[in-house]
Protein backbone atom coordinates (compact mmCIF):
# COMPACT_ATOMS: atom_id res chain seq x y z
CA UNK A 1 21.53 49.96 39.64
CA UNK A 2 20.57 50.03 35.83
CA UNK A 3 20.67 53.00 33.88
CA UNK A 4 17.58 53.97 32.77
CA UNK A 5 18.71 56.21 29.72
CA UNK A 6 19.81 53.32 26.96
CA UNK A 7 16.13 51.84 28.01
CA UNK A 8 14.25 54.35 27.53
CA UNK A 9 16.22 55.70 24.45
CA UNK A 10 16.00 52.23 22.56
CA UNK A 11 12.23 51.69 23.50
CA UNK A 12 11.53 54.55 21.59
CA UNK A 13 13.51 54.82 18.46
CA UNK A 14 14.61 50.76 17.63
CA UNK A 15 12.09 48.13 19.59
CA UNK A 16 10.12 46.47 17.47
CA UNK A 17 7.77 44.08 17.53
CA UNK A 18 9.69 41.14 16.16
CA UNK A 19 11.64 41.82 18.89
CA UNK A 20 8.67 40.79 21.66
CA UNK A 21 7.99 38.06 19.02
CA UNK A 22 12.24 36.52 19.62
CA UNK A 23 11.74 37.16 23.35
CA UNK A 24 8.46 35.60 23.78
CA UNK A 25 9.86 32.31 21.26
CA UNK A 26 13.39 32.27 23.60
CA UNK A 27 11.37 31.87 26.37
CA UNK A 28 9.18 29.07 25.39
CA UNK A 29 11.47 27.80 23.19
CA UNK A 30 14.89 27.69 25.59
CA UNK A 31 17.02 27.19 23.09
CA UNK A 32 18.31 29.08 20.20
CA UNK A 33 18.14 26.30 17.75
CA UNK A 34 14.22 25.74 17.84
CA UNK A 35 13.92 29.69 17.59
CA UNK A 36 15.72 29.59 14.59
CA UNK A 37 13.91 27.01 12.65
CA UNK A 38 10.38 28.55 14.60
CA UNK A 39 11.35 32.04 12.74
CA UNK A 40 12.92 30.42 9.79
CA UNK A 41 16.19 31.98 10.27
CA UNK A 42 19.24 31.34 10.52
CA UNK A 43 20.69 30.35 14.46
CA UNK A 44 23.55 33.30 13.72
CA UNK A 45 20.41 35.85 13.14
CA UNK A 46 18.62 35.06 16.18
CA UNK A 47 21.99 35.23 18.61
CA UNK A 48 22.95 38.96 16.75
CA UNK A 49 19.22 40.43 17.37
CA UNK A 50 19.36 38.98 21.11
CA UNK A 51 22.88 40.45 21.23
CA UNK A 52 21.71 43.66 19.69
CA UNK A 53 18.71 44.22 22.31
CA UNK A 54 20.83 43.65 25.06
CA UNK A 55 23.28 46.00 23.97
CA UNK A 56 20.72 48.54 23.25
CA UNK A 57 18.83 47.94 26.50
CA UNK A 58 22.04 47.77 28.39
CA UNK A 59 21.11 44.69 30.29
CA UNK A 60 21.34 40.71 29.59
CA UNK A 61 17.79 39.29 28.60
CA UNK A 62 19.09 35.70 28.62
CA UNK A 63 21.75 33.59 30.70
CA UNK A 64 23.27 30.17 29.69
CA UNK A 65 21.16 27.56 31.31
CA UNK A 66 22.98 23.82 30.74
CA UNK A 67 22.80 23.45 26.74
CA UNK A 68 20.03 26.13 26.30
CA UNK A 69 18.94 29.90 27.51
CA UNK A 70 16.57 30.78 30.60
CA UNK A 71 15.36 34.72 30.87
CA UNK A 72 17.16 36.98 33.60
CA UNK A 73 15.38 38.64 36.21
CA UNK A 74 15.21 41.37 33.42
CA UNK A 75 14.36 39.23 30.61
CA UNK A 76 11.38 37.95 33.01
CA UNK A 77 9.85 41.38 33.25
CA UNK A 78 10.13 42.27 29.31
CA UNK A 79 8.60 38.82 28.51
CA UNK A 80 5.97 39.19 30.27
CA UNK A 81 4.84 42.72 29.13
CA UNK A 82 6.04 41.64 25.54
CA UNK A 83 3.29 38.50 25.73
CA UNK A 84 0.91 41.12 26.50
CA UNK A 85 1.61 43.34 23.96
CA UNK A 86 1.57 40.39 21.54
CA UNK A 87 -2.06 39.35 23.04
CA UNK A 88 -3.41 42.23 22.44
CA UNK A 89 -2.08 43.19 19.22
CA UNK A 90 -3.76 39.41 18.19
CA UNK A 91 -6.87 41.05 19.86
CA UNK A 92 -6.70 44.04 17.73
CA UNK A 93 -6.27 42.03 14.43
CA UNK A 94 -9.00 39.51 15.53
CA UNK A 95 -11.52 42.27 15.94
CA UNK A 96 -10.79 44.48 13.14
CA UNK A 97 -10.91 41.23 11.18
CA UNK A 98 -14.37 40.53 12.31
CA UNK A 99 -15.49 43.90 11.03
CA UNK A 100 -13.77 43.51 7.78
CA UNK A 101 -15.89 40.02 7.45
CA UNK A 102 -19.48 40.94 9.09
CA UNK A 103 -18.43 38.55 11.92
CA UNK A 104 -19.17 40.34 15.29
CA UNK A 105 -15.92 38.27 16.88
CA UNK A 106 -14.50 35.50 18.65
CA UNK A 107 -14.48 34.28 22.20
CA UNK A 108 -12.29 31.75 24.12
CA UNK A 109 -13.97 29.82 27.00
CA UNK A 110 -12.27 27.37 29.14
CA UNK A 111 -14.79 25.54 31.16
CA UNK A 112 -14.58 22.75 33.97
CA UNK A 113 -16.93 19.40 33.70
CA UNK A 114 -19.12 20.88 36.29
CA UNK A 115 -20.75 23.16 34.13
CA UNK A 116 -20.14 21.20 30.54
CA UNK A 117 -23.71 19.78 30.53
CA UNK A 118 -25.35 23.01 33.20
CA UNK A 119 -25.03 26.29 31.81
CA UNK A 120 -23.03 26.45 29.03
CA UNK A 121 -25.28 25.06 26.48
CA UNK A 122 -28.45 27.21 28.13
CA UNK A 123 -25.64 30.25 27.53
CA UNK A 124 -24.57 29.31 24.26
CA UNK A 125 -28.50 28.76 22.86
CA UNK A 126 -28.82 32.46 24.46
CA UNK A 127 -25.67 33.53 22.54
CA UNK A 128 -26.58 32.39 19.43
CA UNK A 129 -30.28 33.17 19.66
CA UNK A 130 -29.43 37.16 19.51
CA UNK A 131 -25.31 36.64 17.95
CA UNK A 132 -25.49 34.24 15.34
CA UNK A 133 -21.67 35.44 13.59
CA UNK A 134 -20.07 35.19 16.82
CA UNK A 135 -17.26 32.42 16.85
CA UNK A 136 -17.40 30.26 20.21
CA UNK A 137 -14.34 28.26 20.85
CA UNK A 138 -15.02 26.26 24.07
CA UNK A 139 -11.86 24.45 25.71
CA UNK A 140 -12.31 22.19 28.80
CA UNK A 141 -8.99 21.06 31.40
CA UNK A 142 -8.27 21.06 34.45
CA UNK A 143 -8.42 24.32 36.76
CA UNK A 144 -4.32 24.82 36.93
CA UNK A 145 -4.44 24.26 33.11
CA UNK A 146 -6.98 26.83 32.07
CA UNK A 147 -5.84 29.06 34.48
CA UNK A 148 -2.08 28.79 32.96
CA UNK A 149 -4.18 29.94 29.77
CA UNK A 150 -6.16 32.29 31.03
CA UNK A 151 -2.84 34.19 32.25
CA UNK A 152 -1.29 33.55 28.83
CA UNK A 153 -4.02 35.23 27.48
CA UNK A 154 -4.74 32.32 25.56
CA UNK A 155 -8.69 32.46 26.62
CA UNK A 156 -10.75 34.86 27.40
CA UNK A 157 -12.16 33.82 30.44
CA UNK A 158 -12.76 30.02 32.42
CA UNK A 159 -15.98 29.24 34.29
CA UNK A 160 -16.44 26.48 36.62
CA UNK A 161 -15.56 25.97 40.38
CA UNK A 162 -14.06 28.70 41.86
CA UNK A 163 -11.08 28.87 44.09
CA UNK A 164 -10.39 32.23 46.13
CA UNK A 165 -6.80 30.92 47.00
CA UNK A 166 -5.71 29.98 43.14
CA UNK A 167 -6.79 33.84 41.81
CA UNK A 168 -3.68 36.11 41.92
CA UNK A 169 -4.20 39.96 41.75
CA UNK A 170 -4.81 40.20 38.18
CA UNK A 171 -7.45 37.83 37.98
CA UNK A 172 -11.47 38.78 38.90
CA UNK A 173 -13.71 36.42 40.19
CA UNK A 174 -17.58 36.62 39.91
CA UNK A 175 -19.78 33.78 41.89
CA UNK A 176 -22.55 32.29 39.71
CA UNK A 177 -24.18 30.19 42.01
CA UNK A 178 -23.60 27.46 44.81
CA UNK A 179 -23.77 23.54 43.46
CA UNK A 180 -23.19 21.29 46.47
CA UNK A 181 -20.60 18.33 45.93
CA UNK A 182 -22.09 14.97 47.30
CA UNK A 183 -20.42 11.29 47.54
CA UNK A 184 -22.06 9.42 45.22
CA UNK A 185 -21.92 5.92 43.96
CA UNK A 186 -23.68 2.72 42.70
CA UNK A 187 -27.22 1.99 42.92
CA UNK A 188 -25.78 -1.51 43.04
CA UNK A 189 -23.60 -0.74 46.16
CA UNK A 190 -24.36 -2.16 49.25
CA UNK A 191 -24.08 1.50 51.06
CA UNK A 192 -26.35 2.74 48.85
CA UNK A 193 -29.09 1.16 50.94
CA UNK A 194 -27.41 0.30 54.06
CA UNK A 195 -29.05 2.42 57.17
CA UNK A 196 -27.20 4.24 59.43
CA UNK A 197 -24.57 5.17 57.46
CA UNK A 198 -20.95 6.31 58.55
CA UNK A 199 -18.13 7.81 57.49
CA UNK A 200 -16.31 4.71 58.77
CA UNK A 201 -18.30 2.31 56.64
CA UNK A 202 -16.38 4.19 53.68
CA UNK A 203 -12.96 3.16 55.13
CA UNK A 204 -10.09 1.64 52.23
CA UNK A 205 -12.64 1.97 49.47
CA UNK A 206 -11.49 2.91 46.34
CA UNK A 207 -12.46 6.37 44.75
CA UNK A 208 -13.07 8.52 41.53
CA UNK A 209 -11.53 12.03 42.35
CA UNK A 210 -10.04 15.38 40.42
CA UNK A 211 -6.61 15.83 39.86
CA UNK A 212 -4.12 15.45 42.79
CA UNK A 213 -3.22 19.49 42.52
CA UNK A 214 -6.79 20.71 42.43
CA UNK A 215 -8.41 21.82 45.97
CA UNK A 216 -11.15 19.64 45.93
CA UNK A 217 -9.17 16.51 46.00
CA UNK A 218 -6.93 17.85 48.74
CA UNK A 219 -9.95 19.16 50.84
CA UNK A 220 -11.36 15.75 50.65
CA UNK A 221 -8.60 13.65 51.69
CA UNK A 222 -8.38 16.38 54.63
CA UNK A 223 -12.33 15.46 55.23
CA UNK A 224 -11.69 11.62 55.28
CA UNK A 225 -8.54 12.40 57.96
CA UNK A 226 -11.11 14.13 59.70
CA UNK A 227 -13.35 11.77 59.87
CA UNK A 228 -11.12 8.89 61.31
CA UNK A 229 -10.71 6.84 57.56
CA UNK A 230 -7.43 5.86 55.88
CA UNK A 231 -6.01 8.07 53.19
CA UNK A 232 -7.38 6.44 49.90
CA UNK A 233 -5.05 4.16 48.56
CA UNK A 234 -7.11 3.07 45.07
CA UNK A 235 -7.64 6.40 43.56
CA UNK A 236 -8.40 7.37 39.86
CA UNK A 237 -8.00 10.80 38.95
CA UNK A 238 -9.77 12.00 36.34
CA UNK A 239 -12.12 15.42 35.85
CA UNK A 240 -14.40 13.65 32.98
CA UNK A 241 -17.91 13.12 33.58
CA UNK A 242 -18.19 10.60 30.48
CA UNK A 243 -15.06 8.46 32.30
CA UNK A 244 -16.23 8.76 35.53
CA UNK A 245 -19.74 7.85 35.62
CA UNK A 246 -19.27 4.75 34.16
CA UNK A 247 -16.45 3.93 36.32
CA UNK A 248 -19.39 4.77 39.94
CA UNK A 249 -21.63 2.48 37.77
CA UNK A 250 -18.96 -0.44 39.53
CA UNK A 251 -19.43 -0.95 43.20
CA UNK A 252 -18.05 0.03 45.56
CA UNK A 253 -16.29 2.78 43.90
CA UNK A 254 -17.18 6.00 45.72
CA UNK A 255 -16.62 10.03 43.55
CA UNK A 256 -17.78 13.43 44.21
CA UNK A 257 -20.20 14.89 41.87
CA UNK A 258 -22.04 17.98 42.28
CA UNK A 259 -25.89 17.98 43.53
CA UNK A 260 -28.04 18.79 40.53
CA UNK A 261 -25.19 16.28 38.17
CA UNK A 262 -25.70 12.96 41.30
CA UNK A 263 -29.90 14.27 41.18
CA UNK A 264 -30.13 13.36 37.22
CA UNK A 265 -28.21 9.89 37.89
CA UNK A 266 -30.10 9.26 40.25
CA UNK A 267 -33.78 9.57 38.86
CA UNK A 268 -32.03 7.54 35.88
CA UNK A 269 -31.35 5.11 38.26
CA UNK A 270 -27.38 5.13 37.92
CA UNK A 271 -26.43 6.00 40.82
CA UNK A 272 -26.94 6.71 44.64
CA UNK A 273 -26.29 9.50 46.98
CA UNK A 274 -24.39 8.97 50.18
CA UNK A 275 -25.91 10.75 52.82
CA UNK A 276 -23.19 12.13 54.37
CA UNK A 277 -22.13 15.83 55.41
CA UNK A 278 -19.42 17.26 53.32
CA UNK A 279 -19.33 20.86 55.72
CA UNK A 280 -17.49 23.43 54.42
CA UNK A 281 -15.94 21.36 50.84
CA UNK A 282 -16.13 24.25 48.29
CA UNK A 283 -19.16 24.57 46.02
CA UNK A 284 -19.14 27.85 44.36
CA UNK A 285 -19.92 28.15 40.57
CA UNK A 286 -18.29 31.26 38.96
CA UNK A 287 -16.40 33.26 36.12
CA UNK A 288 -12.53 33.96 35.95
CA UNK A 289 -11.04 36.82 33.65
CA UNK A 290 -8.30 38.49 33.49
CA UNK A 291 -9.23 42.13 34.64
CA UNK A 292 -6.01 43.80 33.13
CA UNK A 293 -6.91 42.68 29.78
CA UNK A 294 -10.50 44.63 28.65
CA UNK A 295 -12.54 41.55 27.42
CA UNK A 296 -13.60 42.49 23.55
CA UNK A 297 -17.38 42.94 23.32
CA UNK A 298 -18.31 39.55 21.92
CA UNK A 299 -16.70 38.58 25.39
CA UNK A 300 -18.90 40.66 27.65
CA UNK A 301 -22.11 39.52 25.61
CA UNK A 302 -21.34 36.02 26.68
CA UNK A 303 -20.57 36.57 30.02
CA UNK A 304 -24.04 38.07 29.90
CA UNK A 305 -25.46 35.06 28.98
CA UNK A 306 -23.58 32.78 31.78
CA UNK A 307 -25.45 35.11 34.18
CA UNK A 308 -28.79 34.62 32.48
CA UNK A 309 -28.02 30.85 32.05
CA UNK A 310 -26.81 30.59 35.62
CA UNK A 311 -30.11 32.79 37.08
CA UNK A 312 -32.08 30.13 34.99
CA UNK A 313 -30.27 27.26 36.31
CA UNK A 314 -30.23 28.50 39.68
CA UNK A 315 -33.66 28.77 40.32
CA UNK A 316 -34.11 25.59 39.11
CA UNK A 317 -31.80 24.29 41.94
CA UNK A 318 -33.84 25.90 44.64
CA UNK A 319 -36.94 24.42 43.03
C-alpha cells in the first residue's frame, strides 16, 4: 500500500508545473534523450528532476522499457491529471489573452466529411455573422483520430457521425439529426439502371469505404455477410469526399455516401443511387465534447450555431 503522507506533503509545498510539463514530455517522448533536447536541457537535468519527484512522491513514475522509459501504473494516473492541468492552464492563457487583445476567443473543431460541405459552413456564416473576432480552427480525420484529440484536449469538440459504443464516460454526446447512408455509384454503371435489383448482383465488386477501424465499414461488411455476398476483396479506404467521388465516377465501383451528399450527385448527374435497404447501418449526425472539461464561451456560442445550422439543414431533409 502507498503512503499517502510524502504525496500529499510534496503536492503542496514542491510540485510545480514544470514538473507536469517533464511528465507529460516523458510520456510522449519515451526517452530521456528527446526530453532533453525538447526542454533544452541537459539529459543529467531531466534524470535528477524525475529522480527528485519520485523521491518526493515516494513512488516510481517511470520503469525501463528496452532503450527508453514507459509510465508506471502511478506515473499513468499523474500524467493524465498533469495533461489536464496543462490543458487548462493553455485554456486560461488563451482566454485571458483574448481579452487582453479584443478577440472574444478561439475554438477547435474536428469534423468528419459528412458534415464538411452540410452544416458547418451554414454554422460558421452564423458564427461570424454575430462573432466576427472569434478564431475558428477547423480540423477534419478520421473518428478514432479526432477522438484521440478530443481526449487530449487538443479540440474542443468533433461533430460528425456518432457512435454510442466509441464514447467513454467522459465524453457527451448530443444527436443533431439523422442522414441516411445509401450505396451509391456511377450513372454510367450498368446497376444503376438495371431492374430488379439485388444484393447479389453486387457480389466481388470493388468498393469505396471508411477506414477499416471505423463502425461503418465493419457494419457494412457484416450487411454484405448478411446478405449472402463475398467479403470485398478490392477495397479503397478513404473518408474524403473530393477522393472518393471521383473514384464512384468509374463503374462499377460501389461507396456509401449519406442521403442528402448521393441527392446533390445525383441531380448533377454524377452518380446513382442503389436502391437497396441498408436497415439498421448507423446514421446519426451529432456533437462530441468532453464534459469534464467546461467548454470556454466562444465554444458554447458555436455549438449554438451547429444546432441552428443543423435545425436549418434538417428541415430541409424532410422537405
Amino acid at each position: 500500500m502507498i503512503d499517502t503522507l510524502p504525496i500529499e506533503k510534496y503536492f503542496a509545498r514542491q510540485l510545480k508545473i514544470k514538473h507536469l510539463r517533464l511528465l507529460v514530455e516523458l510520456a510522449d517522448k519515451q526517452t530521456v534523450a528527446q526530453v532533453a533536447a525538447t526542454l533544452h536541457v541537459s539529459q543529467p537535468a531531466v534524470s535528477k528532476m524525475l529522480g527528485e519527484m519520485e523521491e518526493g512522491i515516494g513512488v516510481k513514475l517511470f520503469e525501463r522499457a528496452g532503450r527508453g522509459i514507459k509510465p508506471t501504473p502511478s506515473g499513468e494516473c499523474l500524467i493524465r491529471h498533469a495533461r489536464e492541468v496543462l490543458f487548462n492552464l493553455q485554456k486560461a492563457h488563451q482566454e485571458m489573452r483574448s481579452l487582453a487583445t479584443g478577440t472574444v476567443g478561439k475554438v477547435t473543431v474536428g469534423i468528419l466529411s459528412v458534415v464538411s460541405t452540410t452544416i458547418i459552413p451554414k454554422a460558421v456564416k452564423i458564427l461570424k455573422a454575430s462573432w466576427p473576432n472569434v478564431t475558428l480552427c477547423i480540423m477534419d480525420g478520421t473518428v478514432d483520430q479526432l477522438l484521440h484529440e478530443l481526449r487530449e484536449g487538443k479540440i474542443d469538440m468533433v461533430i460528425g457521425r456518432v457512435f454510442s459504443e466509441r464514447a467513454a464516460e467522459h465524453l457527451q454526446e448530443e444527436v443533431l439529426y439523422d442522414d441516411p447512408l445509401v450505396i451509391v455509384t456511377s450513372s454510367k454503371n450498368p446497376l444503376a439502371r438495371r431492374d430488379n435489383l439485388t444484393w447479389m448482383d453486387l457480389n466481388n465488386l470493388p468498393w469505396i469505404l471508411s477506414v477499416e477501424e471505423s463502425p461503418t465499414h465493419q457494419r457494412m461488411i457484416n450487411l454484405l455477410a448478411k446478405n449472402g455476398l463475398n467479403k470485398p476483396t478490392d477495397v479503397i479506404e478513404s473518408v474524403s469526399r473530393s477522393v472518393n467521388v471521383p473514384l464512384l465516377m468509374e463503374p462499377p465501383r460501389l461507396g456509401l455516401l449519406s442521403l442528402s451528399a448521393a441527392r446533390q450527385l445525383v441531380a448533377e448527374g454524377v452518380l446513382q443511387i442503389l436502391p437497396l435497404n441498408l436497415g439498421h447501418l448507423p446514421s446519426p449526425v451529432g456533437m462530441i465534447w468532453n464534459k469534464t472539461r467546461p467548454l470556454s464561451h466562444a465554444a458554447l456560442t458555436f455549438q449554438d450555431c451547429i444546432r441552428q445550422a443543423s435545425q436549418s439543414y434538417k428541415n430541409m431533409l424532410v422537405g
